[in-house]
C-alpha atoms as a PDB file:
ATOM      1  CA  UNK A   1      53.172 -28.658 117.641  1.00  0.00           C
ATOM      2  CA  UNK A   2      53.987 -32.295 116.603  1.00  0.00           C
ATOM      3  CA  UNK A   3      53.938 -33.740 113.120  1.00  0.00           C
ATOM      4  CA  UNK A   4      53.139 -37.333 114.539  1.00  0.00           C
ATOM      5  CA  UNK A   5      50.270 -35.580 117.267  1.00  0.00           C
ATOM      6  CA  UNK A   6      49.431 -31.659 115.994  1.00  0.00           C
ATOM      7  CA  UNK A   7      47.625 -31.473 119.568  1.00  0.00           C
ATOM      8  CA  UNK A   8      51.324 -31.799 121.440  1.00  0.00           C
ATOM      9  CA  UNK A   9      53.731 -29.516 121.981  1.00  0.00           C
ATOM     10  CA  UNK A  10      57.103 -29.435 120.816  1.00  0.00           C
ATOM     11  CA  UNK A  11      58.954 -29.903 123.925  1.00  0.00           C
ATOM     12  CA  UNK A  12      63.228 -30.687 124.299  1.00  0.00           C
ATOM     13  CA  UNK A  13      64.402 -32.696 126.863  1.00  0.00           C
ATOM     14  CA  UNK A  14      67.676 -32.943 128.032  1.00  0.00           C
ATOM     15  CA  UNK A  15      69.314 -36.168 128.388  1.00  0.00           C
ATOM     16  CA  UNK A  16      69.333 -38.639 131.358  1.00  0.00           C
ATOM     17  CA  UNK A  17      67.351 -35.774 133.237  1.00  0.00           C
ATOM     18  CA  UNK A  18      63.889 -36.152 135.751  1.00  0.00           C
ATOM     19  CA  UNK A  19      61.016 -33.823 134.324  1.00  0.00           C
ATOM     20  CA  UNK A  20      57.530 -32.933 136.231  1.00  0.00           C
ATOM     21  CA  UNK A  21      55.128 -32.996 133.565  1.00  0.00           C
ATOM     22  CA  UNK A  22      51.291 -32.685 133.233  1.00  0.00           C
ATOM     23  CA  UNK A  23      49.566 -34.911 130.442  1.00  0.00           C
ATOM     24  CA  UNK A  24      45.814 -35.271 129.051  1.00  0.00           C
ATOM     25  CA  UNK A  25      44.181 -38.531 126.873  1.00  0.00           C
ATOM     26  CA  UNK A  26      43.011 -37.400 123.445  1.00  0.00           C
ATOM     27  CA  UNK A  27      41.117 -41.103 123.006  1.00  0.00           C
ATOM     28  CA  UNK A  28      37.380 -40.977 122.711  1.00  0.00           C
ATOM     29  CA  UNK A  29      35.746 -42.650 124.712  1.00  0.00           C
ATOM     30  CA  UNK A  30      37.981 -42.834 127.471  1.00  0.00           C
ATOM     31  CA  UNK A  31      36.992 -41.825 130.409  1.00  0.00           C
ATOM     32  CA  UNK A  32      39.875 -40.322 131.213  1.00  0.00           C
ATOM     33  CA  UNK A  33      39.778 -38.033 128.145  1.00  0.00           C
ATOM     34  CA  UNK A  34      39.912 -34.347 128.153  1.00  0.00           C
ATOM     35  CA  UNK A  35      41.410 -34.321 131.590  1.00  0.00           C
ATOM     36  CA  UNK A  36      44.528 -32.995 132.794  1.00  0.00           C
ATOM     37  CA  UNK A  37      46.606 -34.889 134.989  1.00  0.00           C
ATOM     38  CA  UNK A  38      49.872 -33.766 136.894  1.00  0.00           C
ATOM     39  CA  UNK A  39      52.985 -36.252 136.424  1.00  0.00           C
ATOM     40  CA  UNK A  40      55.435 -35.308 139.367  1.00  0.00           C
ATOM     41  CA  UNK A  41      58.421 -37.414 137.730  1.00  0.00           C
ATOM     42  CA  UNK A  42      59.076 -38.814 134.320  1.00  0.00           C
ATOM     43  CA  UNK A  43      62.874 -39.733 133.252  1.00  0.00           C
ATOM     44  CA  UNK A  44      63.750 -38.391 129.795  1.00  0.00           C
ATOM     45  CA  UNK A  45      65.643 -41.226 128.363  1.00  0.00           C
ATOM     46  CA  UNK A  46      68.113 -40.158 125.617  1.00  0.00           C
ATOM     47  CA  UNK A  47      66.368 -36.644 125.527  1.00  0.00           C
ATOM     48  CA  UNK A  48      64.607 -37.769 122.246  1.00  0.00           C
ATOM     49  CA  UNK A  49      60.605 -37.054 122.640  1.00  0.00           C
ATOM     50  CA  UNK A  50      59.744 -40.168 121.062  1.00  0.00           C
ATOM     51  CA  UNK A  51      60.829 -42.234 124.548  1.00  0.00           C
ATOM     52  CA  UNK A  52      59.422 -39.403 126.874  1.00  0.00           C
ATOM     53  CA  UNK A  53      55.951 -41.613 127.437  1.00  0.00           C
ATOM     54  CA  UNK A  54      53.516 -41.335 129.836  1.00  0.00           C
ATOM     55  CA  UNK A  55      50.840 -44.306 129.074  1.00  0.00           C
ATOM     56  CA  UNK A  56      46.546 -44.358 130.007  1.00  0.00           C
ATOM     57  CA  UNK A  57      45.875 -46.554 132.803  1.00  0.00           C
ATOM     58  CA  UNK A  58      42.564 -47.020 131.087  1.00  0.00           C
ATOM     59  CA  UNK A  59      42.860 -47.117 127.597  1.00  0.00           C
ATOM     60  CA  UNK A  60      46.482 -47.891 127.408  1.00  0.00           C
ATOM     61  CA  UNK A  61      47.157 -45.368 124.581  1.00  0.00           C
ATOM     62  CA  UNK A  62      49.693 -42.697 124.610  1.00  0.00           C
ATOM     63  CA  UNK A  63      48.826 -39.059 126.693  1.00  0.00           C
ATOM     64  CA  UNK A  64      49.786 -36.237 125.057  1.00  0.00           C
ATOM     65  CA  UNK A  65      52.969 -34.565 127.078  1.00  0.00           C
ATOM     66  CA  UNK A  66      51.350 -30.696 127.361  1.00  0.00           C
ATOM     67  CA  UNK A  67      53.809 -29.270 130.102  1.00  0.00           C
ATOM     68  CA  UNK A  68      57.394 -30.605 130.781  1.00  0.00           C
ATOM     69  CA  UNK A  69      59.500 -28.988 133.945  1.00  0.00           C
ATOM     70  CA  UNK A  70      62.694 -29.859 133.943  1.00  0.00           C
ATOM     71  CA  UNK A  71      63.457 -31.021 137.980  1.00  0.00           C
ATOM     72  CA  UNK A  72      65.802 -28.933 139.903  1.00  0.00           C
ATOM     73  CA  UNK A  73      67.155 -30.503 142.075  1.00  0.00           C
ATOM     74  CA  UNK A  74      67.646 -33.601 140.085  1.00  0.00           C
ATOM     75  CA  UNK A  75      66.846 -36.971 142.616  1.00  0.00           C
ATOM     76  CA  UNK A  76      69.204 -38.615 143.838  1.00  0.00           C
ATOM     77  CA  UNK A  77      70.837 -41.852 141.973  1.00  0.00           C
ATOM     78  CA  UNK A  78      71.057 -44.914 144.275  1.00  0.00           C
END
């Protein structure tokens, strides 16, 4: 678990790589929260968790990152 969010898991990302990932909302009274949500393609930045973000389109607060699958194969640059 995370020291900043002890509901999220402790997940490592490698660097400049596409992840699938499925995410819930942990803000009350959202009416998003509780739910899970499936995330088919988030990049992961310099692999550091802290700018691995998936934001509410509601509340606009952070989602907690509960499953992260690294994609294989990787898209395509263009």
């Amino acid at each position: 678990m995370s020291t900043e969010n002890p509901e999220a898991p402790v997940i490592v990302y490698e660097p400049a790589m596409y992840y699938s990932v499925t995410v819930t909302c942990t803000t009350l009274g959202c009416s998003h929260n509780g739910n899970t949500y499936p995330i088919p393609m988030v990049y992961s930045n310099n692999g550091d968790p802290r700018y691995v973000r998936v934001i509410d389109s509601e509340c606009n607060r952070d989602m907690v990152i509960l499953t992260a699958t690294k994609l294989d194969p990787q898209p395509v640059e263009e």
